[in-house]
N, C-alpha and C. Protein backbone atom coordinates (compact mmCIF):
# COMPACT_ATOMS: atom_id res chain seq x y z
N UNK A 1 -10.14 18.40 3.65
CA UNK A 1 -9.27 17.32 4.01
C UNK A 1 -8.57 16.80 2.74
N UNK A 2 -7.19 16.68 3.47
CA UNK A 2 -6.37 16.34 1.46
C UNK A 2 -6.81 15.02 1.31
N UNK A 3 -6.51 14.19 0.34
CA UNK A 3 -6.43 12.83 -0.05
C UNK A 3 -5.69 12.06 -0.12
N UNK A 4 -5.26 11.27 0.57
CA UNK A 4 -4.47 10.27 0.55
C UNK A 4 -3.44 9.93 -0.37
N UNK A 5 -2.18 9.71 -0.58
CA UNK A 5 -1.56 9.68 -1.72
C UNK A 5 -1.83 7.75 -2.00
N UNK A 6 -1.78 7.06 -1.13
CA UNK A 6 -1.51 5.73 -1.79
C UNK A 6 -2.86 5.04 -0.68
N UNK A 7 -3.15 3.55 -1.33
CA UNK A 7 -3.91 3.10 -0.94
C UNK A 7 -3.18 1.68 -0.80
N UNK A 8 -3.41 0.80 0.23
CA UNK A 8 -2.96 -0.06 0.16
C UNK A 8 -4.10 -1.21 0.42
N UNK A 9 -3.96 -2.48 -0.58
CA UNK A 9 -4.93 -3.09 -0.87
C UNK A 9 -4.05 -4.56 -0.54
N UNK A 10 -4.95 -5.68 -0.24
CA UNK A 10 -4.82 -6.89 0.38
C UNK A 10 -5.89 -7.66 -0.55
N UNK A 11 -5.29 -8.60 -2.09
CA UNK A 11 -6.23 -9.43 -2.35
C UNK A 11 -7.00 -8.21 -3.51
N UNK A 12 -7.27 -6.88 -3.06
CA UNK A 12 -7.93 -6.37 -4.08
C UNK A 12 -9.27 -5.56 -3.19
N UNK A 13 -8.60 -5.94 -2.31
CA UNK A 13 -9.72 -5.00 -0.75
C UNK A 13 -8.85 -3.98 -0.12
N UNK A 14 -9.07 -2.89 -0.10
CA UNK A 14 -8.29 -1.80 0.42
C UNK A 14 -8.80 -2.21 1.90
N UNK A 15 -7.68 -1.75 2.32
CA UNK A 15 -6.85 -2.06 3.82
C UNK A 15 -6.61 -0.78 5.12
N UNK A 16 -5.77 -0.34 4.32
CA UNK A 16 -5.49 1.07 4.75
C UNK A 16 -5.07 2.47 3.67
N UNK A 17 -5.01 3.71 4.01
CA UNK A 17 -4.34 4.76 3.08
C UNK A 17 -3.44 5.44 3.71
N UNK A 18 -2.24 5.82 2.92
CA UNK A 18 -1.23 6.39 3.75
C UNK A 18 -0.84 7.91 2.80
N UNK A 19 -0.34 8.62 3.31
CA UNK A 19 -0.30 10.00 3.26
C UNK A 19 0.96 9.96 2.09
N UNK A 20 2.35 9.24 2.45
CA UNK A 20 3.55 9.42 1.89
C UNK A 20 4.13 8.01 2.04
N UNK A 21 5.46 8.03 1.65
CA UNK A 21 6.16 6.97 1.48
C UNK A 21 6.49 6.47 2.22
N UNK A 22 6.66 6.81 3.91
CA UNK A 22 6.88 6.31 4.99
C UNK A 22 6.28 5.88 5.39
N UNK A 23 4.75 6.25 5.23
CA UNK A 23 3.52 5.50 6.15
C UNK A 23 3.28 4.25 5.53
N UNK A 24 3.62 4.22 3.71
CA UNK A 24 3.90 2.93 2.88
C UNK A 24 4.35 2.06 4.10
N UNK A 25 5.60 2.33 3.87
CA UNK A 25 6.42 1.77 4.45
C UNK A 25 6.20 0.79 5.91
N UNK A 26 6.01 2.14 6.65
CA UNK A 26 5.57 1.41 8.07
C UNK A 26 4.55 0.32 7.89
N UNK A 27 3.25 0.91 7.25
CA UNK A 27 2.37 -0.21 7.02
C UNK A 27 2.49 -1.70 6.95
N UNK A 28 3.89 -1.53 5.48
CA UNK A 28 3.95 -3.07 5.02
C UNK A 28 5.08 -3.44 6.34
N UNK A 29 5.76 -3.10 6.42
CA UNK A 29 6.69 -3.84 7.71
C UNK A 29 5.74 -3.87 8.79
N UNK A 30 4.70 -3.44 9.13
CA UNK A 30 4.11 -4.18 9.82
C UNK A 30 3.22 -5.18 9.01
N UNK A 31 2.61 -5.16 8.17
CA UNK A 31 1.56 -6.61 7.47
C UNK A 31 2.49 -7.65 7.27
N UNK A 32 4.00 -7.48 7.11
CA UNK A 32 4.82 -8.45 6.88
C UNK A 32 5.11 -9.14 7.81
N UNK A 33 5.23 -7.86 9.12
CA UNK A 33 5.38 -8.96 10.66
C UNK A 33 4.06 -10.03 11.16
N UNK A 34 3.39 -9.29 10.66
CA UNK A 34 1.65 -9.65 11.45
C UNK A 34 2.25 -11.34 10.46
N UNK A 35 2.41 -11.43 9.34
CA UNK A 35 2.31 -12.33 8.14
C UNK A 35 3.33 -13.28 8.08
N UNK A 36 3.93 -13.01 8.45
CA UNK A 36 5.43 -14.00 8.99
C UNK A 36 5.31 -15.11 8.11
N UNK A 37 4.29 -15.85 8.72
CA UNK A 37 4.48 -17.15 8.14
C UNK A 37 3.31 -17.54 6.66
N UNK A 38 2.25 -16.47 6.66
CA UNK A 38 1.30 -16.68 6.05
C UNK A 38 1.83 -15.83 4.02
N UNK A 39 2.49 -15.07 4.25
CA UNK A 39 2.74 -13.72 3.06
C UNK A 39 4.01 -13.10 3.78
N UNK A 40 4.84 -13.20 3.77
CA UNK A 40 6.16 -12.15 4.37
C UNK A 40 6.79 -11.59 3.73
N UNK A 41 6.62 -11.71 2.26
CA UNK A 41 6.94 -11.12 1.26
C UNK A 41 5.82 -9.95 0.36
N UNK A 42 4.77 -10.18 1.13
CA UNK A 42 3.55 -9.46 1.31
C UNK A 42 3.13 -9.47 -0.34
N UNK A 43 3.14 -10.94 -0.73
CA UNK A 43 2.83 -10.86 -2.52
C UNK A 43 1.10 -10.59 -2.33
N UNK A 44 0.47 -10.38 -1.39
CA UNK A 44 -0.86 -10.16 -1.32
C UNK A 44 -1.16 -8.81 -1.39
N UNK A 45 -0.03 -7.65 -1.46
CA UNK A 45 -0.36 -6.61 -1.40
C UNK A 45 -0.48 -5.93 -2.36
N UNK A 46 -0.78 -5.12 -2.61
CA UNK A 46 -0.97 -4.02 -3.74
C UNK A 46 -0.99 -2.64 -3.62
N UNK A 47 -0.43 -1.67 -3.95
CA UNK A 47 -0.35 -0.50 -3.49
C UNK A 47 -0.80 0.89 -4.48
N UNK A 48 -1.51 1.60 -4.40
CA UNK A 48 -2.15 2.09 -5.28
C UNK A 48 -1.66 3.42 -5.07
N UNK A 49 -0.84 4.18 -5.95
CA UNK A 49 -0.60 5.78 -5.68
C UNK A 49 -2.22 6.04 -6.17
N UNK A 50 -2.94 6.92 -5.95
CA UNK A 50 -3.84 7.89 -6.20
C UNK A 50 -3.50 9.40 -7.02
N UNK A 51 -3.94 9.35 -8.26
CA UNK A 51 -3.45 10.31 -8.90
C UNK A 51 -4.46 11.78 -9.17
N UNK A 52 -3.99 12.70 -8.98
CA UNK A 52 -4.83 13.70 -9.04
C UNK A 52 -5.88 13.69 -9.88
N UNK A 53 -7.18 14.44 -10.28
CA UNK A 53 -8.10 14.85 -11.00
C UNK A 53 -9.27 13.58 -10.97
N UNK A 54 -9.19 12.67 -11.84
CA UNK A 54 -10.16 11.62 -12.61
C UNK A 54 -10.50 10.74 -10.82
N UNK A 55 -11.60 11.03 -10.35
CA UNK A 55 -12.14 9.82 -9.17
C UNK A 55 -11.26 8.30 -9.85
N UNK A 56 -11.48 8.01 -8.62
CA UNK A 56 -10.94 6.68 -9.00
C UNK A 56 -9.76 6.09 -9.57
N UNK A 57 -9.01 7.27 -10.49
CA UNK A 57 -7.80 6.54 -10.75
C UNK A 57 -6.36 6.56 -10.15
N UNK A 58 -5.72 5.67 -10.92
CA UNK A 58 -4.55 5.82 -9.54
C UNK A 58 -3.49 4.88 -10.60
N UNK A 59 -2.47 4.37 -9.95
CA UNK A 59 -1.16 3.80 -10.82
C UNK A 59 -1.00 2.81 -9.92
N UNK A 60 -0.40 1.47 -10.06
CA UNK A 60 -0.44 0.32 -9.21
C UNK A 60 1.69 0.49 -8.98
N UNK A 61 1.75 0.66 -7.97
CA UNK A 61 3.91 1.31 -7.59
C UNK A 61 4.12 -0.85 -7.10
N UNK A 62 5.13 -1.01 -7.52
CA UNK A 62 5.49 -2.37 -7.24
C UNK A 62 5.80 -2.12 -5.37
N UNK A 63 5.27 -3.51 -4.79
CA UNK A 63 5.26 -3.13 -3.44
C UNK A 63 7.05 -3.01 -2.92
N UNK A 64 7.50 -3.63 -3.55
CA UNK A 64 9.05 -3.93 -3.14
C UNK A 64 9.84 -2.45 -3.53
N UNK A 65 9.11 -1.24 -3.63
CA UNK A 65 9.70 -0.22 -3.46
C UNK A 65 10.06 0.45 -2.60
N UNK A 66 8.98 -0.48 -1.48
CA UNK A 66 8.94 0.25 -0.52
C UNK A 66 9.47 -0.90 1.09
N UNK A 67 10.07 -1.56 0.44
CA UNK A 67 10.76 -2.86 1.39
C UNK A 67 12.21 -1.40 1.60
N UNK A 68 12.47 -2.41 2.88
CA UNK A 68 13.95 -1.62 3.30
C UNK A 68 14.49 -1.55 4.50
């Protein structure tokens, strides 16, 4: 089973993982709808590419890359 390319984290608690840039995507336009009034700019999120080799590491992608 492959690995996930990105992880998406809430607060610093992973949430969900998405495959590619679309599932990014979909994700936060939906946490943004769910969030309306609470985060709609979803500054609670965090998004973690997952980088090959080393467990655990990964690169933090600004979430507003993936607004649109």
């Amino acid at each position: 089973m492959a690995k996930k390319k990105y992880e998406l984290l809430v607060d610093g608690q992973g949430r969900a993982k998405a495959a590619d840039e679309d599932e990014v995507r979909a994700w936060l336009r939906t946490y943004r709808e769910e969030h309306a009034e609470d985060d709609p700019d979803a500054t609670h999120v965090q998004v973690l590419r997952n980088e090959p080799g080393f467990f655990g590491s990964g690169t933090l992608v600004p979430r507003e890359d993936f607004f649109g």
